[in-house]
N, C-alpha and C. Protein backbone atom coordinates (compact mmCIF):
# COMPACT_ATOMS: atom_id res chain seq x y z
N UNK A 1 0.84 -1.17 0.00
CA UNK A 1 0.00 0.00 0.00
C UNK A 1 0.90 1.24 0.00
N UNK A 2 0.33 2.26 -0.54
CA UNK A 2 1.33 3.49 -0.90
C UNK A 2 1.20 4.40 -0.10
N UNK A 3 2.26 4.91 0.31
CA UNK A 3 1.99 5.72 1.55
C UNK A 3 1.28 6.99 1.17
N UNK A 4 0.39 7.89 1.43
CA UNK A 4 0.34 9.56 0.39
C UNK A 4 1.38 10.34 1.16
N UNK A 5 1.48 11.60 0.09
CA UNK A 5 2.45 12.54 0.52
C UNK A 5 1.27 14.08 1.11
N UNK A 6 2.17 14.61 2.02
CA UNK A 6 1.20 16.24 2.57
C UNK A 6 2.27 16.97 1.92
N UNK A 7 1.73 17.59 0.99
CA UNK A 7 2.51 18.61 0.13
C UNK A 7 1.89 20.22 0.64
N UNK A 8 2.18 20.83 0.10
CA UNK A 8 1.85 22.49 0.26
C UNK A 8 1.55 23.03 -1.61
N UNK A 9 0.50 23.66 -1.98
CA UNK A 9 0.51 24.09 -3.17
C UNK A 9 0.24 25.45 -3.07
N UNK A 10 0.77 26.29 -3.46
CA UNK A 10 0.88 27.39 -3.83
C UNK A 10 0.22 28.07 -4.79
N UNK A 11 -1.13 28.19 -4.64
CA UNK A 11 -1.89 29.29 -5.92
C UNK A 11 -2.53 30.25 -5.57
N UNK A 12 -2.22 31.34 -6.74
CA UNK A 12 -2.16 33.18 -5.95
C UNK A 12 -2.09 33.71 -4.68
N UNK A 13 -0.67 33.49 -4.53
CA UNK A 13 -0.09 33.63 -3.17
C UNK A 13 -1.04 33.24 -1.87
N UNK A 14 -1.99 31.95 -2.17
CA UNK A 14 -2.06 31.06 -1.30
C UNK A 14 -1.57 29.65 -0.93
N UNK A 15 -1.15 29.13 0.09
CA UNK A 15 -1.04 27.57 0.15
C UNK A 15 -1.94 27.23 0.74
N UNK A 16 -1.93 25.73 -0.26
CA UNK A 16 -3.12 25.26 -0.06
C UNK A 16 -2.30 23.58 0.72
N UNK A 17 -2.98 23.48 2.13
CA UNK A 17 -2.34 21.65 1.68
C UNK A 17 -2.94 20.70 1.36
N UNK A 18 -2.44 19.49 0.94
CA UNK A 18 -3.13 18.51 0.13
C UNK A 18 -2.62 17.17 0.80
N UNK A 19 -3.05 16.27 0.75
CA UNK A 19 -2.82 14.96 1.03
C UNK A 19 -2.87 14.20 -0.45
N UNK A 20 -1.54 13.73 -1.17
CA UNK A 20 -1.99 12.89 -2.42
C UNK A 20 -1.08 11.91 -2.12
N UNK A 21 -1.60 10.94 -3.74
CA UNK A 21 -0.90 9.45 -3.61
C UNK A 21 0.73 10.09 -4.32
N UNK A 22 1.77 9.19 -4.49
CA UNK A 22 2.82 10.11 -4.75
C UNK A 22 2.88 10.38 -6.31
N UNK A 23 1.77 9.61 -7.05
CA UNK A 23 1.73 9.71 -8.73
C UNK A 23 0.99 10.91 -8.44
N UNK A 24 0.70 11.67 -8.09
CA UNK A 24 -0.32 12.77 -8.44
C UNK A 24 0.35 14.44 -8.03
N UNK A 25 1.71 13.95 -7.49
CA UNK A 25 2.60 14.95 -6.56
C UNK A 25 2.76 15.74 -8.35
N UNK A 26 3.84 15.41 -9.07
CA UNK A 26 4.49 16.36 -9.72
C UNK A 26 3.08 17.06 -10.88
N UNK A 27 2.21 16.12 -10.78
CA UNK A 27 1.45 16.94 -12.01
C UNK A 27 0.68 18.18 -11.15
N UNK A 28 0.47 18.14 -9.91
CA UNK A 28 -0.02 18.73 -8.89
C UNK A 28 1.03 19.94 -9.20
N UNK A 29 1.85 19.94 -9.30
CA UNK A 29 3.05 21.22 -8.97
C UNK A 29 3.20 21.35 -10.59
N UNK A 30 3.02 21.11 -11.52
CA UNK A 30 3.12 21.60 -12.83
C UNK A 30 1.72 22.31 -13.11
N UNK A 31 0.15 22.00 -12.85
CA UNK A 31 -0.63 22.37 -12.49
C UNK A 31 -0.33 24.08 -11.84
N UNK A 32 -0.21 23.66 -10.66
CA UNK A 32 0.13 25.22 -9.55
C UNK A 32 0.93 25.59 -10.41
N UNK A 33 1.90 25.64 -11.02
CA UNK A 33 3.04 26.40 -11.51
C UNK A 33 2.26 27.30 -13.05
N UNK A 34 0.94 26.17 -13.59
CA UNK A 34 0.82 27.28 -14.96
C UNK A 34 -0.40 27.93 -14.54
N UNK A 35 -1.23 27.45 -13.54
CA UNK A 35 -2.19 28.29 -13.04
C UNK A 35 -1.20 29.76 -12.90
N UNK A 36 -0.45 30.16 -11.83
CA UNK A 36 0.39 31.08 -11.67
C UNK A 36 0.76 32.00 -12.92
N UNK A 37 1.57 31.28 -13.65
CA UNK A 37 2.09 31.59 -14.74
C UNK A 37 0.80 32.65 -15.61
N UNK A 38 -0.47 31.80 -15.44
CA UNK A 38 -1.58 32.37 -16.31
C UNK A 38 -2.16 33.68 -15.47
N UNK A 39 -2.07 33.40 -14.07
CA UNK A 39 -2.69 34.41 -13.65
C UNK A 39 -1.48 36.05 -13.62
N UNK A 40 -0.65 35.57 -13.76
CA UNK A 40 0.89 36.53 -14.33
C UNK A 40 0.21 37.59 -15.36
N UNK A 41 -0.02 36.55 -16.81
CA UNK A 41 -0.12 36.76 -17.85
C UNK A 41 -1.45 37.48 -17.95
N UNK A 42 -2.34 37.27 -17.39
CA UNK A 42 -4.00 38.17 -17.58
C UNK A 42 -3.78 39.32 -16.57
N UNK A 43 -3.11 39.42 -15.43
CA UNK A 43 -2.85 40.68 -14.58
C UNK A 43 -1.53 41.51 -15.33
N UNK A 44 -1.14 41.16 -16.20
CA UNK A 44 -0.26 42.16 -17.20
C UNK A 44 -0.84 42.25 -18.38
N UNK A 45 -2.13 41.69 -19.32
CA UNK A 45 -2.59 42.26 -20.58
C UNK A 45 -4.01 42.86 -20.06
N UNK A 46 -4.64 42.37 -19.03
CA UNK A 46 -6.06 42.89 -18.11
C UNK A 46 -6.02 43.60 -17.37
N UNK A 47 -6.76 44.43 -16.88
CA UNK A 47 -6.93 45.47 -15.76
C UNK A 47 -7.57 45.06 -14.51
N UNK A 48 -7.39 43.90 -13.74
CA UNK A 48 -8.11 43.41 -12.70
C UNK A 48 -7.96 43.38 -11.41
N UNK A 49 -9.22 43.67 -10.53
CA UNK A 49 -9.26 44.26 -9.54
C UNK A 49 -9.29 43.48 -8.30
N UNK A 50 -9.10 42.30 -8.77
CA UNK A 50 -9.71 40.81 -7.75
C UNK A 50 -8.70 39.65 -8.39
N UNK A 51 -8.31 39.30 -7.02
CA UNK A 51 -7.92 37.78 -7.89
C UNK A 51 -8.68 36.70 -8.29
N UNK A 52 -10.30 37.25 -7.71
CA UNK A 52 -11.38 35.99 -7.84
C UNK A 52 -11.36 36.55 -9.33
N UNK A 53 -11.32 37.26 -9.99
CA UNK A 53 -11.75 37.49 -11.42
C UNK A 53 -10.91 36.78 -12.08
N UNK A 54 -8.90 37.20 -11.77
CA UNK A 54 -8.49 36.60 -12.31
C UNK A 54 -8.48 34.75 -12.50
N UNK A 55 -8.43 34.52 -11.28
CA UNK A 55 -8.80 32.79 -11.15
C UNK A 55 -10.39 32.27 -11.92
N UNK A 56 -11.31 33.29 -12.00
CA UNK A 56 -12.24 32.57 -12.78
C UNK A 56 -12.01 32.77 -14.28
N UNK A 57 -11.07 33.62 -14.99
CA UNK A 57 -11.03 33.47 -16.15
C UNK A 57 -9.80 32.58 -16.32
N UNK A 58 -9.05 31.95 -15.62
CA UNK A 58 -8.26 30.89 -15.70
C UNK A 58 -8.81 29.84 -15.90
N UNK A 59 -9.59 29.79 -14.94
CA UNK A 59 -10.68 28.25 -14.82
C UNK A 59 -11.56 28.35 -16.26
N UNK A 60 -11.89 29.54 -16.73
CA UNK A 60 -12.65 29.12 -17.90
C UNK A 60 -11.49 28.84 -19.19
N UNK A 61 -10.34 29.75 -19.32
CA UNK A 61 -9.74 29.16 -19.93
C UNK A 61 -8.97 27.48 -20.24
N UNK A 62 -8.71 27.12 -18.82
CA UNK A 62 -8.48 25.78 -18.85
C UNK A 62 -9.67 25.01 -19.22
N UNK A 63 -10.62 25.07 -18.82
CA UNK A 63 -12.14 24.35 -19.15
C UNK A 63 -12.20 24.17 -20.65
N UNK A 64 -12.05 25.28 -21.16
CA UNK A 64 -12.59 25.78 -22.35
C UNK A 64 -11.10 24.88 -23.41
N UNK A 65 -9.84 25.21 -23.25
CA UNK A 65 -9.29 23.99 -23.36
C UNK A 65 -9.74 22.90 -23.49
N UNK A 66 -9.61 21.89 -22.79
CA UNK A 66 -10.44 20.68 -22.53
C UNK A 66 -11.28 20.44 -23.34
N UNK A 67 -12.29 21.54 -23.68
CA UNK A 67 -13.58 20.86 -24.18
C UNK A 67 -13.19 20.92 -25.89
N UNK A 68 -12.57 22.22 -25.89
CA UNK A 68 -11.96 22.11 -27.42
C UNK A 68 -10.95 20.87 -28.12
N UNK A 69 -10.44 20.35 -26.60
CA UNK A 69 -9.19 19.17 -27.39
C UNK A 69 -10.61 17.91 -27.19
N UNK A 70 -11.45 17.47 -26.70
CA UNK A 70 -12.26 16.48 -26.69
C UNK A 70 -13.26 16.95 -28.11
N UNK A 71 -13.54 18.32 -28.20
CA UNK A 71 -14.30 18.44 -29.65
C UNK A 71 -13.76 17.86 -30.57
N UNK A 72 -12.58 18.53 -30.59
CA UNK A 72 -11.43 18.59 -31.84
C UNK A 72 -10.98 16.37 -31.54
N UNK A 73 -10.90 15.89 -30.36
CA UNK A 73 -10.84 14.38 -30.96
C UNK A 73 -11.99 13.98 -31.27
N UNK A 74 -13.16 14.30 -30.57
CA UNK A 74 -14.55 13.31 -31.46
C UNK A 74 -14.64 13.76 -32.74
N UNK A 75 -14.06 14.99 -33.69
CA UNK A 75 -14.23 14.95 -34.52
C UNK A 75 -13.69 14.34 -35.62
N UNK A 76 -12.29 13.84 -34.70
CA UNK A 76 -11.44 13.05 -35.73
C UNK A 76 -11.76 11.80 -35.33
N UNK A 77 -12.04 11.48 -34.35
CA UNK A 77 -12.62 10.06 -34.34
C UNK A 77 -14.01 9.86 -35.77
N UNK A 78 -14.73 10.86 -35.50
CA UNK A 78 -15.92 10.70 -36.12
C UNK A 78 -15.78 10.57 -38.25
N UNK A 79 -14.28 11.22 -38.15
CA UNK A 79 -13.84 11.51 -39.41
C UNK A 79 -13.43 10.33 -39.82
N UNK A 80 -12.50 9.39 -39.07
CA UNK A 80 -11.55 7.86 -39.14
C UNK A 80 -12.48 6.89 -39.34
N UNK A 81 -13.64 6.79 -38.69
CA UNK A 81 -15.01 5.94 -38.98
C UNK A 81 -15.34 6.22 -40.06
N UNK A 82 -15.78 7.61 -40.61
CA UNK A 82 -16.34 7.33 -42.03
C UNK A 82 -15.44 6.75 -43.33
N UNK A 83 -14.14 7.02 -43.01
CA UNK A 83 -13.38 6.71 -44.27
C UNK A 83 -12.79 5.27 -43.99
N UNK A 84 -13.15 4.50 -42.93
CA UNK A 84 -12.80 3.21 -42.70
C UNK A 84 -13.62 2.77 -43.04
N UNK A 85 -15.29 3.18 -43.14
CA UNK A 85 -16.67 2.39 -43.50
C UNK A 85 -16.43 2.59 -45.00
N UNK A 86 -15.48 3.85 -45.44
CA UNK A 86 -15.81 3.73 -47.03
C UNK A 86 -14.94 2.78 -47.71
N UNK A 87 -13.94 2.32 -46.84
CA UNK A 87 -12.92 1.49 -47.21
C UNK A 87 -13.35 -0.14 -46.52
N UNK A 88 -14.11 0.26 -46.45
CA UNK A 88 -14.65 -1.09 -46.06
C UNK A 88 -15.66 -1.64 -46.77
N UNK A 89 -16.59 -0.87 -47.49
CA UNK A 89 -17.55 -0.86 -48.01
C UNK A 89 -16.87 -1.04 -49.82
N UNK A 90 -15.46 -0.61 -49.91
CA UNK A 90 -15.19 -0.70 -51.19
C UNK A 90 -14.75 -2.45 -51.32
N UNK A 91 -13.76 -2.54 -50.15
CA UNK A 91 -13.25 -3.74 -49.85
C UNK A 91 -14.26 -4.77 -50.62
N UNK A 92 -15.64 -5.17 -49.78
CA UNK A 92 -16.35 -5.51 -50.01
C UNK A 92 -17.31 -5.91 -51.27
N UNK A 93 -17.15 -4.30 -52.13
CA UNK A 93 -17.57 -4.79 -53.29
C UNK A 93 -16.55 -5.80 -54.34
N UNK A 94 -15.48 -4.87 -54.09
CA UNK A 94 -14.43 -5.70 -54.87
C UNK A 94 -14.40 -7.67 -54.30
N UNK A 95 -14.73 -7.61 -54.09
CA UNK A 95 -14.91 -9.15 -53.19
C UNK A 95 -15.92 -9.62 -53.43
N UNK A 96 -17.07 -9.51 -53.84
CA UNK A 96 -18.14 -9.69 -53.57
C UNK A 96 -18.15 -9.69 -55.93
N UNK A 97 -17.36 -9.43 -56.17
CA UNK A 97 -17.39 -9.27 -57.50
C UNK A 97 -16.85 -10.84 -58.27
């Protein structure tokens, strides 16, 4: 059984602590590190008055991520099916001849 680790995470100059398993430690701290990084980057091109503003347009940007790389694969999934059914469907005739 794996022992967990109590780490400390650091986002907008809060720590936060956590209890994880030890596979979940470094993505945890690459995580905190681009949250940061992003909230850097919108408090130097934005004018914001809150860090709750800035952290919710982080969160929508990461979200919004996500949903675009799962669009963008069902669509290539959805693309690989049709041209495997058409190649399948040719297969077939030629065979069937």
């Amino acid at each position: 059984m794996t022992e967990k680790l109590k780490i400390k995470i650091s986002i907008a100059d809060r720590v936060y602590p956590l209890t994880v398993e030890p596979s979940q430690e470094e993505g945890l701290r690459a995580a905190s590190k681009k949250i940061d990084v992003t909230i850097k980057k919108f408090e130097e091109s934005y004018a914001v008055r809150d860090k709750q503003d800035v952290l919710a347009m982080c969160a929508l940007q990461f979200a919004s991520q996500i949903e675009q790389k799962q669009i963008s694969s069902s669509t290539s999934t959805d693309e690989a099916f049709e041209r495997l059914k058409k190649l399948d469907d040719k297969l077939n005739s030629l065979l069937n001849k």
